[in-house]
N, C-alpha and C. Protein backbone atom coordinates (compact mmCIF):
# COMPACT_ATOMS: atom_id res chain seq x y z
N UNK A 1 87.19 -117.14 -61.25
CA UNK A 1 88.30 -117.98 -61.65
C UNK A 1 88.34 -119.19 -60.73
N UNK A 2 88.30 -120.77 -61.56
CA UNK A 2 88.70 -121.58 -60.65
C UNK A 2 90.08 -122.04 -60.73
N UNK A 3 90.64 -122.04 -59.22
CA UNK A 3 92.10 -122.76 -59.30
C UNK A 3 92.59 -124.48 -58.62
N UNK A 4 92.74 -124.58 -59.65
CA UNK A 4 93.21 -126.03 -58.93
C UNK A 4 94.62 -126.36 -58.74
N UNK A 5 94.95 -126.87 -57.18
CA UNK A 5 96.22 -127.36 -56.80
C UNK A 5 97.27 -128.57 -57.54
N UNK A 6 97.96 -127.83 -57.87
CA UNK A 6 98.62 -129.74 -58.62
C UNK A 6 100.04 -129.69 -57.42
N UNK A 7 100.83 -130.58 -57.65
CA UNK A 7 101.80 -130.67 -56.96
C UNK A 7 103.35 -129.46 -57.21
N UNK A 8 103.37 -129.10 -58.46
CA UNK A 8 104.47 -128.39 -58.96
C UNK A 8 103.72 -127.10 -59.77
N UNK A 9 102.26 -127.25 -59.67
CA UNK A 9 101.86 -126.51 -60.76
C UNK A 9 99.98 -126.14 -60.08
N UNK A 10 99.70 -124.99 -60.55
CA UNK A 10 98.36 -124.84 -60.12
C UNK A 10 97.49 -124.57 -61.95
N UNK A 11 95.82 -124.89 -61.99
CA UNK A 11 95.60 -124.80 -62.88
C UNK A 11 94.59 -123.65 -62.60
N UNK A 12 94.20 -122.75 -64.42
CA UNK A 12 93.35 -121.73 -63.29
C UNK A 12 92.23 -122.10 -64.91
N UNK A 13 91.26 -121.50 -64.37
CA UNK A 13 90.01 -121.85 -65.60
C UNK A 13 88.92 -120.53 -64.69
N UNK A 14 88.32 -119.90 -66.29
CA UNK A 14 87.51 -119.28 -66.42
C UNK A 14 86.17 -119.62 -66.08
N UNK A 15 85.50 -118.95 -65.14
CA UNK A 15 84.48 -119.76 -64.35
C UNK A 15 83.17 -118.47 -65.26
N UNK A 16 83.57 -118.21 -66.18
CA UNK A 16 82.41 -117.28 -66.73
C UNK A 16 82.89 -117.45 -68.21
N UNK A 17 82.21 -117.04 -69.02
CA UNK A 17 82.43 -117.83 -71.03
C UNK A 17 83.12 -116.71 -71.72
N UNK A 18 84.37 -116.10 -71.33
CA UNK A 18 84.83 -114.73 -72.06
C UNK A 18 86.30 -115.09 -71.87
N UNK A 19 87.06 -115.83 -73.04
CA UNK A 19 88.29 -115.72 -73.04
C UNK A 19 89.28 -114.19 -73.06
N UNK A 20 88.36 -113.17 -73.84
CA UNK A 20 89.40 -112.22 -73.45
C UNK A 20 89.35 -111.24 -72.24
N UNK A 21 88.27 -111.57 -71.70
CA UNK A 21 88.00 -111.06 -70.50
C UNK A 21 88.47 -112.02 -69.46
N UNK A 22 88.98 -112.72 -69.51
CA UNK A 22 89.98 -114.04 -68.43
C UNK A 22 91.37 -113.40 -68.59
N UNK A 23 91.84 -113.22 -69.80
CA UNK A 23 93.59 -112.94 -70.28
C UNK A 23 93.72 -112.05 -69.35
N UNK A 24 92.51 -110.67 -69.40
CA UNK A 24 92.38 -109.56 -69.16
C UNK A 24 92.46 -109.61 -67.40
N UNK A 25 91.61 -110.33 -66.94
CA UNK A 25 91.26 -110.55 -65.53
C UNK A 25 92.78 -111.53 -64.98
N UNK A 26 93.33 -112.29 -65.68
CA UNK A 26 94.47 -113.09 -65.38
C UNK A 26 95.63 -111.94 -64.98
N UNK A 27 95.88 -111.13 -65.84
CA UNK A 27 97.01 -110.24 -65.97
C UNK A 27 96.68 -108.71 -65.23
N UNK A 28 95.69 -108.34 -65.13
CA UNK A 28 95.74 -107.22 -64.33
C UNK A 28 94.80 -107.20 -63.20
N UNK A 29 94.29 -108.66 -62.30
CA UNK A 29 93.57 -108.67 -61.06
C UNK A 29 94.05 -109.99 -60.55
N UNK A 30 94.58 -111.29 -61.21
CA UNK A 30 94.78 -112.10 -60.41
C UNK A 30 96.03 -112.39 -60.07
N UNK A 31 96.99 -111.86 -60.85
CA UNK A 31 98.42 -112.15 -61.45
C UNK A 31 99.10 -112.23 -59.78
N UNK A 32 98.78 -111.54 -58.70
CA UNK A 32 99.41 -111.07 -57.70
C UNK A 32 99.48 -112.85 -57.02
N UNK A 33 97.83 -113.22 -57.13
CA UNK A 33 97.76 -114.68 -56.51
C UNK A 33 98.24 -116.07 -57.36
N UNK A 34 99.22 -116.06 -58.55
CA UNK A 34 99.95 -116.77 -58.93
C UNK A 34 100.82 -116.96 -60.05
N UNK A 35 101.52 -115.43 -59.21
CA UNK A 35 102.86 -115.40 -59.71
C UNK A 35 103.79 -115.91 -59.19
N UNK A 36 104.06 -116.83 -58.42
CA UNK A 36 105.12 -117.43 -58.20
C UNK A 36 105.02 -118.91 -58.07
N UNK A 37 104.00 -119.06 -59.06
CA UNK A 37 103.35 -120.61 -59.37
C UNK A 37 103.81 -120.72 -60.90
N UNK A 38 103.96 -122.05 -61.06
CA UNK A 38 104.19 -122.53 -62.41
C UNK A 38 102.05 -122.69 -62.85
N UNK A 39 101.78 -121.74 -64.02
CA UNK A 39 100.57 -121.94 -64.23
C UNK A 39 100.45 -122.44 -65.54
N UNK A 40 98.96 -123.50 -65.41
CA UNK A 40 98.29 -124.18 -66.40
C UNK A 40 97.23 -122.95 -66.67
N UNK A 41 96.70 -122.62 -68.00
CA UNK A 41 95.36 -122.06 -68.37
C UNK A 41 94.57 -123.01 -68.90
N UNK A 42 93.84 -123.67 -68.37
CA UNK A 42 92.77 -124.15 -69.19
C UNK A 42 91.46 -123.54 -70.16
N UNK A 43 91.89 -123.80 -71.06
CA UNK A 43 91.06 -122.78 -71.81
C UNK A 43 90.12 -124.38 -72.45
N UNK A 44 89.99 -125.06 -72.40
CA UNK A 44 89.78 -126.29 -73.57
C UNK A 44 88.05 -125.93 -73.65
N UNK A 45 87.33 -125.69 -72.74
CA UNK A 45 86.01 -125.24 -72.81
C UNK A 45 85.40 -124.18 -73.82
N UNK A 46 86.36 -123.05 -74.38
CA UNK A 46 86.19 -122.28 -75.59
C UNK A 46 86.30 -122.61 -76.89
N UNK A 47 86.53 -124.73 -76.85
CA UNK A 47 86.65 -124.74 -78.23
C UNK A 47 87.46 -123.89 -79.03
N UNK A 48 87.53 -123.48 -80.32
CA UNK A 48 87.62 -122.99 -81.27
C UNK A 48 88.39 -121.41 -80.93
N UNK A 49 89.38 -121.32 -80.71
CA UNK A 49 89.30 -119.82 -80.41
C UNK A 49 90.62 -119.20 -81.92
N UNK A 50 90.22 -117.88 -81.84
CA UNK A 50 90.92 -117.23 -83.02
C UNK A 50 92.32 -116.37 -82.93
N UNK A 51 93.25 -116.47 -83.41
CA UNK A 51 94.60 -115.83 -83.26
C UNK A 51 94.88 -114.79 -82.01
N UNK A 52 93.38 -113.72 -82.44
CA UNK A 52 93.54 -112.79 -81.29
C UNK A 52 93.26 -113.17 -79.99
N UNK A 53 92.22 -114.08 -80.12
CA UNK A 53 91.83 -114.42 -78.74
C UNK A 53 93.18 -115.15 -77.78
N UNK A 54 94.07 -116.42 -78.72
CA UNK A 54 95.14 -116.61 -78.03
C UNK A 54 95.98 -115.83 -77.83
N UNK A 55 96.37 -114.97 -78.57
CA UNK A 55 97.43 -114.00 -78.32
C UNK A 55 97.52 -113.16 -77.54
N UNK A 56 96.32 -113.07 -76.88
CA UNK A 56 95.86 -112.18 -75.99
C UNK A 56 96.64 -112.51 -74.22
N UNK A 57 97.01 -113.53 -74.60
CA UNK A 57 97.65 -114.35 -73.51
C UNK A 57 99.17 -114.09 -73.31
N UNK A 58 99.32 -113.68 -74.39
CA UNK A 58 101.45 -113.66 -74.82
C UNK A 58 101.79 -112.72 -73.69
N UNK A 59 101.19 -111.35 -73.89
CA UNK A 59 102.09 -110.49 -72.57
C UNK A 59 102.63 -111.14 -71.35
N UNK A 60 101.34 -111.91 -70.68
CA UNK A 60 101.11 -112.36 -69.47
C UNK A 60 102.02 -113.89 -69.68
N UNK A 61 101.74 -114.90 -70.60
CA UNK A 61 102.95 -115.58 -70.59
C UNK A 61 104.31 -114.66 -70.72
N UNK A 62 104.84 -113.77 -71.46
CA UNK A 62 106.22 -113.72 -71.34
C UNK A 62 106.46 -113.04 -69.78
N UNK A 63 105.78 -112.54 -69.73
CA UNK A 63 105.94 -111.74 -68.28
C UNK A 63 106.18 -112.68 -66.91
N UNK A 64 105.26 -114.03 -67.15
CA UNK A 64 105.40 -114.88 -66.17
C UNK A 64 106.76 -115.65 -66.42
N UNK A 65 107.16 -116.14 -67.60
CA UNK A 65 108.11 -116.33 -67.81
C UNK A 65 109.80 -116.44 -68.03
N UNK A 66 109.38 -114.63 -67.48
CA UNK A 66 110.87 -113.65 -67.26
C UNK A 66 111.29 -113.98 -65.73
N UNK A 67 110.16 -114.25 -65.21
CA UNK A 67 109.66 -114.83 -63.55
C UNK A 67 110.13 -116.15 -63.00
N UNK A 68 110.84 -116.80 -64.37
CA UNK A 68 111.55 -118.08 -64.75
C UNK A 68 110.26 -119.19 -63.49
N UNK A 69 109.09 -118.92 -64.19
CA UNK A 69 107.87 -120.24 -63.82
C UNK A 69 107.10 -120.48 -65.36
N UNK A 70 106.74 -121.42 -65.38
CA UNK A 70 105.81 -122.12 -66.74
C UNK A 70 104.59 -121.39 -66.79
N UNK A 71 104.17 -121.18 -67.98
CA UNK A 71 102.90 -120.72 -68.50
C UNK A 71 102.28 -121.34 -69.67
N UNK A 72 102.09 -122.72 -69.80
CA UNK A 72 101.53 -123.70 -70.32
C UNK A 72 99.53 -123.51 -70.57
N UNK A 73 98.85 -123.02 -71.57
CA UNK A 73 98.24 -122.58 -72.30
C UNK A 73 97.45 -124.50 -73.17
N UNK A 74 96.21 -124.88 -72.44
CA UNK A 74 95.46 -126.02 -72.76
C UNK A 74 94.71 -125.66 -73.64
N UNK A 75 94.52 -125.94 -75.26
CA UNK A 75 93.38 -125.98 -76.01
C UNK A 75 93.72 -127.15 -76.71
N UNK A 76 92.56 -127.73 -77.55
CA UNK A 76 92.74 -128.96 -78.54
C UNK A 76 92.15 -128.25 -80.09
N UNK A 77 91.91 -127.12 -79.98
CA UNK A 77 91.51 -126.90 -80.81
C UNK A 77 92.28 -125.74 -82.13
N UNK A 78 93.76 -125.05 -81.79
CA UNK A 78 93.98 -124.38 -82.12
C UNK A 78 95.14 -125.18 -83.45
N UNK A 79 95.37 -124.19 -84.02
CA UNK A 79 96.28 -124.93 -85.07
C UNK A 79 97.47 -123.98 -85.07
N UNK A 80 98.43 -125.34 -84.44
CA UNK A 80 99.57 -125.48 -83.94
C UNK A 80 100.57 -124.43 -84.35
N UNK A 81 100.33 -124.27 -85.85
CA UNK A 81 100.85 -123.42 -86.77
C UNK A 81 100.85 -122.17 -86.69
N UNK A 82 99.90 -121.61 -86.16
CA UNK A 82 99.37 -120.39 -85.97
C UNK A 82 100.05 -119.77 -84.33
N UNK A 83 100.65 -120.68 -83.66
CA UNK A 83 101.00 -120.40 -82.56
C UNK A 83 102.26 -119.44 -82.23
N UNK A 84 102.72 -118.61 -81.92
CA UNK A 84 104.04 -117.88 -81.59
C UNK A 84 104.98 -118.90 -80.80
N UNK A 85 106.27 -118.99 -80.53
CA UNK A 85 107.17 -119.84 -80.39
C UNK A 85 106.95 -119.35 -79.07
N UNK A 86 106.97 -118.03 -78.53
CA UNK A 86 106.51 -117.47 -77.21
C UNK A 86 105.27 -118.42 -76.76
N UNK A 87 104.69 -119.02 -77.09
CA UNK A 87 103.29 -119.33 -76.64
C UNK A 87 103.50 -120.89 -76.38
N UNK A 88 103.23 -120.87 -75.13
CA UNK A 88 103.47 -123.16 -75.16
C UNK A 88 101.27 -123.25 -75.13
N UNK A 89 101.28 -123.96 -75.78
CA UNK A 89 99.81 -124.71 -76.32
C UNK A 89 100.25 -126.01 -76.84
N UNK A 90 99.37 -126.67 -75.45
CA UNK A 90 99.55 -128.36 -75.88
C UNK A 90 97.82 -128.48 -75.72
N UNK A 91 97.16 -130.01 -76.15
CA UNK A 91 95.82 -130.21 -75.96
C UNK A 91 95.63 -130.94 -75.13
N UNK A 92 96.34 -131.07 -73.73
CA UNK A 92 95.82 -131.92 -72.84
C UNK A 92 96.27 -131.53 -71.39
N UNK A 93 95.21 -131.65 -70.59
CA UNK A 93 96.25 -131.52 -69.21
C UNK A 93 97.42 -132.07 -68.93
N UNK A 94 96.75 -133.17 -69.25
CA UNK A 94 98.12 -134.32 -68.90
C UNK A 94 99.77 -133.77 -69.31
N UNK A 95 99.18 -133.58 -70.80
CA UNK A 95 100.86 -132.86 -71.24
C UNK A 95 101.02 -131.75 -70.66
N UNK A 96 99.93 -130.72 -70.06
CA UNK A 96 100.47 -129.47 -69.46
C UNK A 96 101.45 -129.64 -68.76
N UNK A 97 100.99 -130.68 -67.85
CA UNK A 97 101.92 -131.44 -66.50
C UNK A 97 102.87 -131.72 -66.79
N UNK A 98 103.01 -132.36 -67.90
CA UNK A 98 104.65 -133.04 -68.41
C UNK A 98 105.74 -131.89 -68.68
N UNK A 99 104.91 -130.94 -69.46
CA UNK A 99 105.98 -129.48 -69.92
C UNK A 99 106.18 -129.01 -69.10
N UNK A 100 105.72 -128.87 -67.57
CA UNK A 100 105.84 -128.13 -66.31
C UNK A 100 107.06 -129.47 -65.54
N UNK A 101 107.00 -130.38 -65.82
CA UNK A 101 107.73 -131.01 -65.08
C UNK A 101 109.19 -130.86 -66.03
N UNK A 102 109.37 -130.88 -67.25
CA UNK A 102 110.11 -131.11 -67.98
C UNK A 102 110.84 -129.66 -67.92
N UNK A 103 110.15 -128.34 -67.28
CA UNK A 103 111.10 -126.77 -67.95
C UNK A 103 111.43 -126.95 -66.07
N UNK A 104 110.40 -127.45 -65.06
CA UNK A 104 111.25 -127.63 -63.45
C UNK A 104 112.71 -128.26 -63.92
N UNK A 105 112.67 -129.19 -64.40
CA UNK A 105 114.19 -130.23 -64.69
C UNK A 105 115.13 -129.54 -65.05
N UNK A 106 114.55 -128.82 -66.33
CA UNK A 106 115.47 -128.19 -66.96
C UNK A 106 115.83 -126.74 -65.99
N UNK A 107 115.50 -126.26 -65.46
CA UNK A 107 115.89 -125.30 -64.67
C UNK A 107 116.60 -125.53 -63.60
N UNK A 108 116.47 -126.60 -63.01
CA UNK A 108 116.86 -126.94 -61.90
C UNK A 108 118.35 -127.71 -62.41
N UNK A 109 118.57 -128.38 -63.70
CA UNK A 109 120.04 -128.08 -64.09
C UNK A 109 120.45 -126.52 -64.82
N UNK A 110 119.95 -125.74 -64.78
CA UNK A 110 120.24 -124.31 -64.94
C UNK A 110 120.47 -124.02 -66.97
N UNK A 111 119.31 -125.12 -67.18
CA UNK A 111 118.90 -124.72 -68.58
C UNK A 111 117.90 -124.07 -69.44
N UNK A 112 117.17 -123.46 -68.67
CA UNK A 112 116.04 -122.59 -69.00
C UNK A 112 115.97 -121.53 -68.82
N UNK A 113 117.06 -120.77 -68.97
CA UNK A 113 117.13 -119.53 -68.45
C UNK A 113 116.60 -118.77 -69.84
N UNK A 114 116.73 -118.80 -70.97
CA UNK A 114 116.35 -118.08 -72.28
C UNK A 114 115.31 -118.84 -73.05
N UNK A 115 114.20 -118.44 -73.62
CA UNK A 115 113.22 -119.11 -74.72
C UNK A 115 112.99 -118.97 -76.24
């Protein structure tokens, strides 16, 4: 797993080609080293991925989320539609950053407490 430092937010990316073996490795071996980080997944390198493969992610977002930190989910490839309301998927880092800055705000006036 690589992690990169942002200022409010760390990003983590799969340093081997197995999205469900990342969800898998995210939630029951790395979870300890950033859970109390607002996290980016970059997934954008898997292209194309299929319902299960994202969904595979939901536990570990809501779980981080009960944790009241962001779990912001990078692909360009998924259709939008198909997404659970539980699930934040935007296609760019850039916006990862923005939704992480935007649910800090909102928390920090004490509006994000429910999703």
């Amino acid at each position: 797993m690589k992690v990169t430092e942002k200022e409010n937010y760390i990003i983590v990316e799969d340093d081997k080609n197995d999205v469900l073996g990342f969800s898998n490795y995210l939630e029951n071996h790395a979870y300890d080293e950033i859970k109390a980080k607002n996290v980016v997944v970059d997934i954008l390198k898997y292209g194309e991925l299929s319902l299960e493969e994202l969904l595979s992610f939901l536990q570990l977002s809501n779980q981080h989320r009960a944790n009241n930190h962001s779990f912001v989910i990078v692909n360009d490839t998924i259709n939008i539609d198909q997404v659970p309301e539980e699930l934040m998927v935007v296609p760019t880092l850039l916006e990862a950053g923005d939704v992480i800055q935007m649910d800090e705000i909102q928390r920090e006036l004490g509006g994000l407490d429910e999703f």
